[in-house]
PDB file of N, CA and C in Angstrom:
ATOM      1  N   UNK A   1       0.846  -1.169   0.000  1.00  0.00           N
ATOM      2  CA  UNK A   1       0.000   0.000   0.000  1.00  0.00           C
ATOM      3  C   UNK A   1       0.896   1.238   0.000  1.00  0.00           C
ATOM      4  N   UNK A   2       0.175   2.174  -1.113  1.00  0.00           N
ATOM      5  CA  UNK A   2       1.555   3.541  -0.550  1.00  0.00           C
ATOM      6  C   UNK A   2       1.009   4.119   0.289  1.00  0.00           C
ATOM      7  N   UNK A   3       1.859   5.058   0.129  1.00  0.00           N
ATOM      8  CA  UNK A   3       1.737   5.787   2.185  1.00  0.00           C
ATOM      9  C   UNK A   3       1.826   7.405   1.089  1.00  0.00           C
ATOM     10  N   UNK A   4       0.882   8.607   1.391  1.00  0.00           N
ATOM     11  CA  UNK A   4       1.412   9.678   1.102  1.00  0.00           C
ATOM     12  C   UNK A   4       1.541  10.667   2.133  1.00  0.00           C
ATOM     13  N   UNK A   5       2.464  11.299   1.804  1.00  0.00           N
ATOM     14  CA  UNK A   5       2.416  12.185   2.926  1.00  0.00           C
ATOM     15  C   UNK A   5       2.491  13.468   2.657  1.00  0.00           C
ATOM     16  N   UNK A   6       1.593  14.174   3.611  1.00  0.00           N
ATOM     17  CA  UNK A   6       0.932  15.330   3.382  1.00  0.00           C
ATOM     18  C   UNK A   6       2.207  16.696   4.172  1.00  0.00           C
ATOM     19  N   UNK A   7       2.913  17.430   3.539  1.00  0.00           N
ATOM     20  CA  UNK A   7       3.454  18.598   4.155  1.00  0.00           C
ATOM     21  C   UNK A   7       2.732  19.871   3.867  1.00  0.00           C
ATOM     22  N   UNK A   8       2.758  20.571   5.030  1.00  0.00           N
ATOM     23  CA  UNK A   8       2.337  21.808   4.440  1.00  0.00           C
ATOM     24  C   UNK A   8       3.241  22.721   4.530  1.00  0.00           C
ATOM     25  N   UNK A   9       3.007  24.005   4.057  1.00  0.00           N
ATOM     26  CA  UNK A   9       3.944  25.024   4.211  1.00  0.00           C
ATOM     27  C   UNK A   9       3.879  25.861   5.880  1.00  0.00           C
ATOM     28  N   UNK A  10       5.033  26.162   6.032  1.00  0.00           N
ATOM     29  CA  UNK A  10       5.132  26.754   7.584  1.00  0.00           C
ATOM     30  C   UNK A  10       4.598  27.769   7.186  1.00  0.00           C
ATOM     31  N   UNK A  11       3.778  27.958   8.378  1.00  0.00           N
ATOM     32  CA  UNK A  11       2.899  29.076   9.153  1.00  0.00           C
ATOM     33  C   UNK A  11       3.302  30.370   8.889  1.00  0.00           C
ATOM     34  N   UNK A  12       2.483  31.187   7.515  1.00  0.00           N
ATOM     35  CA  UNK A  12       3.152  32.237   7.162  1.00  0.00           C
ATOM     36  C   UNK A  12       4.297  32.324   6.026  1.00  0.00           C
ATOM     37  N   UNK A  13       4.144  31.634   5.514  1.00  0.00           N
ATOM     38  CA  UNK A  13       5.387  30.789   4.206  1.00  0.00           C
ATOM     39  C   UNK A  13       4.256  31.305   3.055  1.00  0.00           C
ATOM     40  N   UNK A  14       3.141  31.536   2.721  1.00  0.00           N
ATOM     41  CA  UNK A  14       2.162  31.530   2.109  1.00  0.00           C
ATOM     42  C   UNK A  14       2.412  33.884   1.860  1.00  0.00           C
ATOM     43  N   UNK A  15       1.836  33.792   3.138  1.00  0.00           N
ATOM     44  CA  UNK A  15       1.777  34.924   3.257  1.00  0.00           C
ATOM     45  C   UNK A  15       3.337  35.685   2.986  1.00  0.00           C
ATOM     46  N   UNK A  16       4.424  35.263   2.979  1.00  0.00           N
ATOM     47  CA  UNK A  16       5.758  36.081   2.838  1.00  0.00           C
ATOM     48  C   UNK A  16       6.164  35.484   1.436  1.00  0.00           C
ATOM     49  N   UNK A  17       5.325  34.474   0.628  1.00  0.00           N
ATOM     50  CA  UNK A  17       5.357  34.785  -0.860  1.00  0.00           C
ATOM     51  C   UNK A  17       4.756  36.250  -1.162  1.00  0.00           C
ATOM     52  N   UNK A  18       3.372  35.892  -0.627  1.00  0.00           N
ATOM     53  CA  UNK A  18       2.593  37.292  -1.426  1.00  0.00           C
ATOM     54  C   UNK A  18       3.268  38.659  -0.891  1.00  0.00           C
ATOM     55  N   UNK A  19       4.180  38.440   0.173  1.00  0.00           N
ATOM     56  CA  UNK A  19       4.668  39.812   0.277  1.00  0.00           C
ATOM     57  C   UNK A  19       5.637  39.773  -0.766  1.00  0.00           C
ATOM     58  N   UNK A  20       6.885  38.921  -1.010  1.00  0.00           N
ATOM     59  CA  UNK A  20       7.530  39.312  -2.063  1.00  0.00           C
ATOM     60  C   UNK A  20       7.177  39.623  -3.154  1.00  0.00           C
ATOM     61  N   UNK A  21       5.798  38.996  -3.504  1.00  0.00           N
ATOM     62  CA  UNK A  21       5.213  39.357  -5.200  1.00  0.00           C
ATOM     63  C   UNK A  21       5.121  40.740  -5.056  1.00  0.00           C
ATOM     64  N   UNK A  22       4.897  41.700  -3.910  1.00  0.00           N
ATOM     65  CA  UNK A  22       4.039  42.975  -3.996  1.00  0.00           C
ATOM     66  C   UNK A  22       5.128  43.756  -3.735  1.00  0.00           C
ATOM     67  N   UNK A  23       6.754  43.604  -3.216  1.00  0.00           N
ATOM     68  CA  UNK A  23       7.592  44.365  -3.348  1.00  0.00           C
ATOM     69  C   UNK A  23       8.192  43.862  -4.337  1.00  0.00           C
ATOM     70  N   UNK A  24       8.447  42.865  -5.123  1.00  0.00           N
ATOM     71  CA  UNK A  24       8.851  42.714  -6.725  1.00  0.00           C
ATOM     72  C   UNK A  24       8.220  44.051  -7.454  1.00  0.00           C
ATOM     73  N   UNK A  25       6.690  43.655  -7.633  1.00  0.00           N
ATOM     74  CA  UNK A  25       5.767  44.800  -8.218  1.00  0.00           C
ATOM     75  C   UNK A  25       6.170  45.932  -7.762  1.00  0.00           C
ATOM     76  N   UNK A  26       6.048  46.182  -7.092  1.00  0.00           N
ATOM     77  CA  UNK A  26       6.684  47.679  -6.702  1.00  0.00           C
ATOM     78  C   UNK A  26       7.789  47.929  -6.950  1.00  0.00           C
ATOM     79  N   UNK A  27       8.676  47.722  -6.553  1.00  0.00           N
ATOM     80  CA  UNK A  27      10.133  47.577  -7.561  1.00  0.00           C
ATOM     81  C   UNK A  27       9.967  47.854  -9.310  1.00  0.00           C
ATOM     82  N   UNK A  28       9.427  46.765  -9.537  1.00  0.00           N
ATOM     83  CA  UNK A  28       9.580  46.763 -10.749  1.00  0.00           C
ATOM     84  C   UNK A  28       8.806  48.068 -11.614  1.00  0.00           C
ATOM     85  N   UNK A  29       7.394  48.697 -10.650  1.00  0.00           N
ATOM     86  CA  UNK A  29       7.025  49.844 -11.323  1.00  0.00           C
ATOM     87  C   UNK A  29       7.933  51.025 -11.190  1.00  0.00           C
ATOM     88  N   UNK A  30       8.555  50.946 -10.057  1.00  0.00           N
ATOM     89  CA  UNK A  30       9.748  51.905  -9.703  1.00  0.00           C
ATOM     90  C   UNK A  30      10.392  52.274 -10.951  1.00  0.00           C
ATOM     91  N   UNK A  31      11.263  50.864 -11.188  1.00  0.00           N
ATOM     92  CA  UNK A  31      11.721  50.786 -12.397  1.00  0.00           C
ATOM     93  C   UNK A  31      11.560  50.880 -13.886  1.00  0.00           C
ATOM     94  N   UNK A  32      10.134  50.804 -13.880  1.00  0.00           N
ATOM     95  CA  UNK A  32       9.539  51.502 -15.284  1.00  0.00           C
ATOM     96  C   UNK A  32       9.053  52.904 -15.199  1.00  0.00           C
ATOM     97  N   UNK A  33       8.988  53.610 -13.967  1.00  0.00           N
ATOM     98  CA  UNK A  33       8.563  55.020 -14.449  1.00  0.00           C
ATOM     99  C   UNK A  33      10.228  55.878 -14.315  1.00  0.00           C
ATOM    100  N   UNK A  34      11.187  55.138 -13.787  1.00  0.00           N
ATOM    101  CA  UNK A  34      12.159  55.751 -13.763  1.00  0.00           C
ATOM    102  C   UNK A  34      12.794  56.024 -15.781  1.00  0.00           C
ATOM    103  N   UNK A  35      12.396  54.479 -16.415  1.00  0.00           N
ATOM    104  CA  UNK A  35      12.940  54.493 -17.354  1.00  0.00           C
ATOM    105  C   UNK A  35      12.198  55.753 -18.125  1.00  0.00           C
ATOM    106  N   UNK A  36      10.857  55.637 -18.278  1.00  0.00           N
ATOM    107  CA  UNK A  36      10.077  56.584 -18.703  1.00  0.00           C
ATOM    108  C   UNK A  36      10.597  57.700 -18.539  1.00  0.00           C
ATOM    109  N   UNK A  37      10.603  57.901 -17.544  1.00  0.00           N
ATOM    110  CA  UNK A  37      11.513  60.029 -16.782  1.00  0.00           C
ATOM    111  C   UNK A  37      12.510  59.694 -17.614  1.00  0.00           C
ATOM    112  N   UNK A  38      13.551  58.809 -17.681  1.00  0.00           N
ATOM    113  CA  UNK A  38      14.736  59.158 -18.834  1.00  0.00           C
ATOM    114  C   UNK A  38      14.271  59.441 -20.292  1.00  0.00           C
ATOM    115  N   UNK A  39      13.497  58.289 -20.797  1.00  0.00           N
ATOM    116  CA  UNK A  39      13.237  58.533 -22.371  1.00  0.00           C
ATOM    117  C   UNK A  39      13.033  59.935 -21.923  1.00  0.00           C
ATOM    118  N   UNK A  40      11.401  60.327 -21.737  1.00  0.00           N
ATOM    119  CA  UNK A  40      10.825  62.263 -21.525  1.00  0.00           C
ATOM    120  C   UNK A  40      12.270  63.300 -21.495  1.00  0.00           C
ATOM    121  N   UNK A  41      12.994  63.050 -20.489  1.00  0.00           N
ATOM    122  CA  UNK A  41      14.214  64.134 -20.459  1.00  0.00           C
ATOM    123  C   UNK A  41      14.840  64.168 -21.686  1.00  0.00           C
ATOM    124  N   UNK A  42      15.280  62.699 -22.217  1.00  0.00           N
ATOM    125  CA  UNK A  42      16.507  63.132 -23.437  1.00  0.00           C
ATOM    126  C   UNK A  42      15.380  63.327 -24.717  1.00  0.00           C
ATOM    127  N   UNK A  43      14.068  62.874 -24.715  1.00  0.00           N
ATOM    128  CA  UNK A  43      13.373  63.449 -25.657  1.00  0.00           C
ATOM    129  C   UNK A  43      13.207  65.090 -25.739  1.00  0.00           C
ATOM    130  N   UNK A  44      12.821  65.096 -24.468  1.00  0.00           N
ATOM    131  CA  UNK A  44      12.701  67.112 -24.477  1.00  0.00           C
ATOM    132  C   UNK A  44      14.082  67.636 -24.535  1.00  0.00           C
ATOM    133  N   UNK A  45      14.874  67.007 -24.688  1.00  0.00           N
ATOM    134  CA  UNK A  45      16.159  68.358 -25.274  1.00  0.00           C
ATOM    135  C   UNK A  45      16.398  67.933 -26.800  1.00  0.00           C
ATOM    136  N   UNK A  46      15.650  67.326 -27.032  1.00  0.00           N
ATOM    137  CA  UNK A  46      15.427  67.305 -28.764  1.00  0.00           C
ATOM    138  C   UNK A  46      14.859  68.283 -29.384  1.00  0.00           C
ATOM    139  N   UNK A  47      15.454  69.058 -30.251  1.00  0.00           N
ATOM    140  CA  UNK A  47      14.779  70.214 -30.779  1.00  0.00           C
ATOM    141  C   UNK A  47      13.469  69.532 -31.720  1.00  0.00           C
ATOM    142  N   UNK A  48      12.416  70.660 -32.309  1.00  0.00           N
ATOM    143  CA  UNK A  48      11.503  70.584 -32.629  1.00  0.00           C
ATOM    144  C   UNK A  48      11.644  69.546 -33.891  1.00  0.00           C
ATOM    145  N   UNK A  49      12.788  69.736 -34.730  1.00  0.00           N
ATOM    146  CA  UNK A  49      13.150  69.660 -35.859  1.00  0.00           C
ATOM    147  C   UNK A  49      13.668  67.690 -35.509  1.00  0.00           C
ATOM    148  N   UNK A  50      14.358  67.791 -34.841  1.00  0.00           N
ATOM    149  CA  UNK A  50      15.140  66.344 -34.254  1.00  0.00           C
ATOM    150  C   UNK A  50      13.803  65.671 -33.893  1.00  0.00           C
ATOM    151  N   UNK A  51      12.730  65.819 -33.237  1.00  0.00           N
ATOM    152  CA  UNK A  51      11.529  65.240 -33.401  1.00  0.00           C
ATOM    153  C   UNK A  51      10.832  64.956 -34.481  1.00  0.00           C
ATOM    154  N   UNK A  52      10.585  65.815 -35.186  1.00  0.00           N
ATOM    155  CA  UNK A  52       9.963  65.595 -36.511  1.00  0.00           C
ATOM    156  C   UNK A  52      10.764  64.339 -37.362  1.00  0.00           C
ATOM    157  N   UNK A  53      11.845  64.127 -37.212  1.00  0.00           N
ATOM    158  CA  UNK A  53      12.391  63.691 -37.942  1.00  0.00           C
ATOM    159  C   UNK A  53      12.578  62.012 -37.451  1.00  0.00           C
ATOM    160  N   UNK A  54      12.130  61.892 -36.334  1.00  0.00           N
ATOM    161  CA  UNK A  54      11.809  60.673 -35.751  1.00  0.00           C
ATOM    162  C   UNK A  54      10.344  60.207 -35.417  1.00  0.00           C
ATOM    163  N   UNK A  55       9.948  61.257 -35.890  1.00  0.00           N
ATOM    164  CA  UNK A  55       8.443  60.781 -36.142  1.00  0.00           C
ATOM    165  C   UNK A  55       7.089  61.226 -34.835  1.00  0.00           C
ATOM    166  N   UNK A  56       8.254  62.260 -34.014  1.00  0.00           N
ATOM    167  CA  UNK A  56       7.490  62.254 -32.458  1.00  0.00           C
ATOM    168  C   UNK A  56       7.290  64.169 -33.149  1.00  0.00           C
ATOM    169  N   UNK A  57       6.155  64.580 -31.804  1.00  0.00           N
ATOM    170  CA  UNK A  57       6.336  65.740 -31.632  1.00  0.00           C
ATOM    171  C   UNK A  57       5.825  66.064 -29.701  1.00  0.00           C
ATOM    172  N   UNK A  58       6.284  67.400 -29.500  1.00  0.00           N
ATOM    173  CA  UNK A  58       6.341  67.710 -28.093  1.00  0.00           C
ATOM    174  C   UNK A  58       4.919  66.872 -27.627  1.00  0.00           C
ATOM    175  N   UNK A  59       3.734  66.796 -28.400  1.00  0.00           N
ATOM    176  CA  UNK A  59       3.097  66.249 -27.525  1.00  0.00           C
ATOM    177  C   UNK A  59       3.012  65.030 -27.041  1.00  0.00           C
ATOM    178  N   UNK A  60       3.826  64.252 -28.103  1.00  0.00           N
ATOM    179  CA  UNK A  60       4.130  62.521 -27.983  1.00  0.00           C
ATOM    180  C   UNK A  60       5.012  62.627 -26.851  1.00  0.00           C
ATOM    181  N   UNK A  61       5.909  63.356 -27.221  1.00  0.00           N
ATOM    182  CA  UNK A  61       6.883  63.381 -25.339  1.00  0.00           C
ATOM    183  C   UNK A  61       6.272  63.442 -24.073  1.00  0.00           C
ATOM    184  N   UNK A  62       5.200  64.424 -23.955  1.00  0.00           N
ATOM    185  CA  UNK A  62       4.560  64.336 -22.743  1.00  0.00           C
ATOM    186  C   UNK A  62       3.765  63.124 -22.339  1.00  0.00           C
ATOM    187  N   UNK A  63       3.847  62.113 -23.269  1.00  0.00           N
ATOM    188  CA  UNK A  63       3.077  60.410 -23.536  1.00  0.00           C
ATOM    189  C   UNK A  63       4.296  59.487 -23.145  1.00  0.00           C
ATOM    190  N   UNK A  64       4.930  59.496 -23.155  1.00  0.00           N
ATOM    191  CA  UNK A  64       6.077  59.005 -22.318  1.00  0.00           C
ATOM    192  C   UNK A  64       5.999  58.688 -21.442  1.00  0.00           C
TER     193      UNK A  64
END
C-alpha cells in the first residue's frame, strides 16, 4: 500500500510569498517610471526639428 504524505507550508510561508510578489511589483514599477523620466528628459532636449524627424512631436513626449 503507498503511504502519502501530506506537508504543508510553515505558518506564514504563504503569506511572505505574497509579500515578495508585492515588493517585486513595486520595484519593478519603480523601475519603469524611472525608465520613462529618462526617455521624456533626453526626448525634451530634442529640438523641434530632431523630433519631426523621428516621427514624435512635443506632444508625444509628454506620452512618455
Amino acid at each position: 500500500m503507498a503511504t502519502i504524505a501530506k506537508t504543508h507550508a510553515p505558518l506564514g510561508a504563504v503569506n511572505n510569498l505574497h509579500g515578495a510578489g508585492f515588493f517585486t511589483q513595486v520595484l519593478t514599477n519603480i523601475l519603469r517610471w524611472n525608465d520613462e523620466r529618462n526617455t521624456r528628459k533626453a526626448l525634451s532636449a530634442l529640438t523641434d526639428a530632431q523630433l519631426d524627424d523621428i516621427g514624435l512631436s512635443r506632444e508625444d513626449v509628454a506620452k512618455f
